[in-house]
Protein backbone atom coordinates (compact mmCIF):
# COMPACT_ATOMS: atom_id res chain seq x y z
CA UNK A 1 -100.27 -123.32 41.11
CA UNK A 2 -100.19 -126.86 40.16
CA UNK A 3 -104.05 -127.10 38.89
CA UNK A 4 -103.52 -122.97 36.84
CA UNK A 5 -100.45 -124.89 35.07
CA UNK A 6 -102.33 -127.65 34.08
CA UNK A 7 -105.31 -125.03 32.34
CA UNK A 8 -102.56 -123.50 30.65
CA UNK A 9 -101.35 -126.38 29.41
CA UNK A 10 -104.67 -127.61 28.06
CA UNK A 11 -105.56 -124.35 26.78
CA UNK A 12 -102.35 -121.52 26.47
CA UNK A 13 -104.56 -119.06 24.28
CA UNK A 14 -107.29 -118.98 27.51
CA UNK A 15 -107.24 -115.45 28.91
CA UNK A 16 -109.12 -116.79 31.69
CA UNK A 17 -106.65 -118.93 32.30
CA UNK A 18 -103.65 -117.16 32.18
CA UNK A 19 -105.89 -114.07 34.41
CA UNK A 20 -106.16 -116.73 36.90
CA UNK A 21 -102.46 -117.85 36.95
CA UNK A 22 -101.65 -113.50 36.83
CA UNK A 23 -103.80 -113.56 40.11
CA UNK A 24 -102.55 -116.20 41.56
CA UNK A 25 -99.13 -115.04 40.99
CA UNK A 26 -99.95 -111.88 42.58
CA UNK A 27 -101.24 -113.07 45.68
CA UNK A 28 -97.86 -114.73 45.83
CA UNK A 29 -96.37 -111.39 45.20
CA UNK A 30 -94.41 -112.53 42.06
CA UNK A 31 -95.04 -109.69 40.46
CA UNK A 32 -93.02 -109.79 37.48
CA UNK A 33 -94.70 -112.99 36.58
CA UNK A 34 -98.20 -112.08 37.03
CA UNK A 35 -97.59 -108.84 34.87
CA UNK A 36 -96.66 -111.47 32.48
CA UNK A 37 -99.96 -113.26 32.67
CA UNK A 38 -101.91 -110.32 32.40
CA UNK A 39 -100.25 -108.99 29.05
CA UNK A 40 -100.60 -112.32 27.84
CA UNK A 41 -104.34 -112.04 28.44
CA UNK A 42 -104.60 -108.49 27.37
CA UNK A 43 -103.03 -109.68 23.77
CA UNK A 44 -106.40 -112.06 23.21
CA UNK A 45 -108.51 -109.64 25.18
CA UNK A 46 -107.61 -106.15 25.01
CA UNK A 47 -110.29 -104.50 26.77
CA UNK A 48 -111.16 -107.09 29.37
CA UNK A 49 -111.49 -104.50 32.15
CA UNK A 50 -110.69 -106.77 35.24
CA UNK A 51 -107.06 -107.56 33.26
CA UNK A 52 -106.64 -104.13 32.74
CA UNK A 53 -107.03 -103.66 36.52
CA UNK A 54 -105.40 -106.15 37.76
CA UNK A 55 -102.30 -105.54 35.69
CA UNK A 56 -102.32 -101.85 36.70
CA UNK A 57 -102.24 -103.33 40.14
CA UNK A 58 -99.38 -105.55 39.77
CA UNK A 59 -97.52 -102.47 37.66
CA UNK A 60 -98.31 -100.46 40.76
CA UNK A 61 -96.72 -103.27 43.28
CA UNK A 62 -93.51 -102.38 40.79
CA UNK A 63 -93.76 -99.01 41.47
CA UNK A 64 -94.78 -98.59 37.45
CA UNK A 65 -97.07 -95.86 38.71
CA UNK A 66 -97.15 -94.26 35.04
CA UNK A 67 -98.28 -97.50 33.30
CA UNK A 68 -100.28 -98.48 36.15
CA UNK A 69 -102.37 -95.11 35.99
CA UNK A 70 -102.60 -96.43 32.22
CA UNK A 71 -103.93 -99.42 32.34
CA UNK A 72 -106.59 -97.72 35.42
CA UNK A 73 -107.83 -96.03 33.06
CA UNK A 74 -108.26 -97.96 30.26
CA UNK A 75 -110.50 -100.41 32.49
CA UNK A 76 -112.90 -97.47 33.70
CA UNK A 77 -112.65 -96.76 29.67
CA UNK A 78 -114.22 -100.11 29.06
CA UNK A 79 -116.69 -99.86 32.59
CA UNK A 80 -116.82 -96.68 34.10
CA UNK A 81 -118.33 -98.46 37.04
CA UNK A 82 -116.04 -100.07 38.49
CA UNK A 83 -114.93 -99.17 41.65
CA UNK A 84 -112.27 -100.89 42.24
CA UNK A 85 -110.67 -99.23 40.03
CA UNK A 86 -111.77 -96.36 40.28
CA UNK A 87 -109.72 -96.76 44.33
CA UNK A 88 -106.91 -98.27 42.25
CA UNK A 89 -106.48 -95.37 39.54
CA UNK A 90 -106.68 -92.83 42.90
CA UNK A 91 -104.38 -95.10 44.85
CA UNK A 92 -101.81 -94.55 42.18
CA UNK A 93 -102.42 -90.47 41.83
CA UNK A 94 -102.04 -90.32 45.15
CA UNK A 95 -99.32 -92.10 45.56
CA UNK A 96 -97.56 -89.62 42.56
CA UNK A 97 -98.85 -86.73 44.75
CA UNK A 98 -101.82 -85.77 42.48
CA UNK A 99 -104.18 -85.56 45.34
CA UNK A 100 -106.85 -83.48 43.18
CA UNK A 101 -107.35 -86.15 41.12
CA UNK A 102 -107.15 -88.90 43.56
CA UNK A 103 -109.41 -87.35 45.54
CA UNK A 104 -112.09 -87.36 42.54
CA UNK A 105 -111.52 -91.50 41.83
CA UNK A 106 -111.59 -92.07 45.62
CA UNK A 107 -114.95 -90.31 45.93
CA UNK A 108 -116.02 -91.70 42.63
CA UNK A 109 -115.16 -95.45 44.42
CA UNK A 110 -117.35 -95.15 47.74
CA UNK A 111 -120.17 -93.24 45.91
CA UNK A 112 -120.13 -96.60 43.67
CA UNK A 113 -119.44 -99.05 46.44
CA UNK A 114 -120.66 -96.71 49.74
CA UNK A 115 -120.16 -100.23 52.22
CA UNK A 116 -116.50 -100.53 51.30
CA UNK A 117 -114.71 -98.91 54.74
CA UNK A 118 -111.15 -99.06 52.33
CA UNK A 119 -112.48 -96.87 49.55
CA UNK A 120 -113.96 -94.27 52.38
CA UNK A 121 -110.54 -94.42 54.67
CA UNK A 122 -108.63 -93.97 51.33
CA UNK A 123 -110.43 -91.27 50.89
CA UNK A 124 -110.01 -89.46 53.97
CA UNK A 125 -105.90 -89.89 54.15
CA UNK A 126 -106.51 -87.99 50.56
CA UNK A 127 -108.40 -84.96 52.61
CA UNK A 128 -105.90 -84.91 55.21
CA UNK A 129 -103.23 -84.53 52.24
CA UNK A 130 -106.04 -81.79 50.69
CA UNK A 131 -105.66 -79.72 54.10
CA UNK A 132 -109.55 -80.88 54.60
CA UNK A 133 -109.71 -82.65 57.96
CA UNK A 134 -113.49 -82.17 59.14
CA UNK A 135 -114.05 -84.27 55.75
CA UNK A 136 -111.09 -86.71 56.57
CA UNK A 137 -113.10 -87.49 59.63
CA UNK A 138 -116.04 -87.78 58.32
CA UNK A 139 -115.07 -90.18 55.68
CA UNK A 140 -112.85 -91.76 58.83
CA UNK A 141 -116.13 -92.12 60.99
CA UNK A 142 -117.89 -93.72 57.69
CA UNK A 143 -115.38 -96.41 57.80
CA UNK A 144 -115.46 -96.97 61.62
CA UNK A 145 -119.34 -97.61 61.19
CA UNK A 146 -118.42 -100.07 58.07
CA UNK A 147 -115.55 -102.19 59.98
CA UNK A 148 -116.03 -101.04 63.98
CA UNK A 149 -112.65 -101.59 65.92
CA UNK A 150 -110.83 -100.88 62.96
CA UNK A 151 -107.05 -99.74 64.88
CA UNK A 152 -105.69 -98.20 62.15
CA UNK A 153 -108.70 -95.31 61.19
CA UNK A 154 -109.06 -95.04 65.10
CA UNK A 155 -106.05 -93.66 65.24
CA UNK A 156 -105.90 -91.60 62.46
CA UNK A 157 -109.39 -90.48 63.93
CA UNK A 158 -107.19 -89.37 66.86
CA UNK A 159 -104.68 -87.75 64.88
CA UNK A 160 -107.05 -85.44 63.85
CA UNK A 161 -108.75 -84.76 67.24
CA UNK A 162 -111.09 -86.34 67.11
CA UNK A 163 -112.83 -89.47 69.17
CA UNK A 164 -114.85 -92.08 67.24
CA UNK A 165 -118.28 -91.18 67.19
CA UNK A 166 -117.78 -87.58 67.64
């Protein structure tokens, strides 16, 4: 934290700066303090889209769900693209039960980044919650071929019946 401090100190109007000190904050889990950073940012940068994402992120850690979804969008405003938040944006639907909608930002996420085995498991818990399970596992056996041995979409592989590689 030592060497972000120091940046700050040289330069306390550098968004980059102050997004690095947000992340690093956030990796800490201090999340009060990286949402800090971020809006700090945000108020030289408005539309920097990785801000925007990140800060959803942290406002998500809060359980800010509401602003988070915000702040998702505003970044795929600015780069519709982006696929991490694209995942984020349907990690926070989901998580306020709007499955529908997650389900379209989840698919929207591996279409953009197809070798990510997170974006396609995300996507599968959201078909199991849709009622869909043959397309739970398939997304499931996508992400098994991405990160093999992966114990945790194995067994929810097996919660649905079905054996990896079937």
């Amino acid at each position: 934290m030592d060497k972000y401090y120091a940046a700050l100190q040289m330069s306390p109007a550098d968004p980059v700066a102050l997004y690095d000190v947000g992340n690093a904050f956030a990796k800490l889990g201090h999340w009060d303090e990286a949402v800090a950073d971020y809006r700090r940012a945000l108020q030289i940068v408005p539309e920097a889209p990785d801000i925007l994402n990140n800060l959803g992120f942290a406002l998500m850690a809060q359980k800010q769900l509401p602003e988070a979804v915000t702040n998702f969008e505003a970044a795929l405003k600015v780069k519709p693209g982006f696929a991490n938040a694209h995942n984020n944006l349907a990690t926070a639907l989901f998580k306020q039960g709007r499955f529908e909608a997650a389900a379209e930002h989840f698919y929207e996420a591996v279409k953009l980044a197809p070798d990510n085995p997170l974006f396609c498991a995300n996507l599968g818990d959201t078909m199991v919650r849709l009622g869909k399970v043959e397309a739970a596992a398939e997304c499931y056996q996508q992400a098994l071929q991405l990160e093999p041995g992966n114990q945790k979409v194995t067994a929810k592989l097996s919660a649905l019946g079905v054996h990896p590689g079937n």
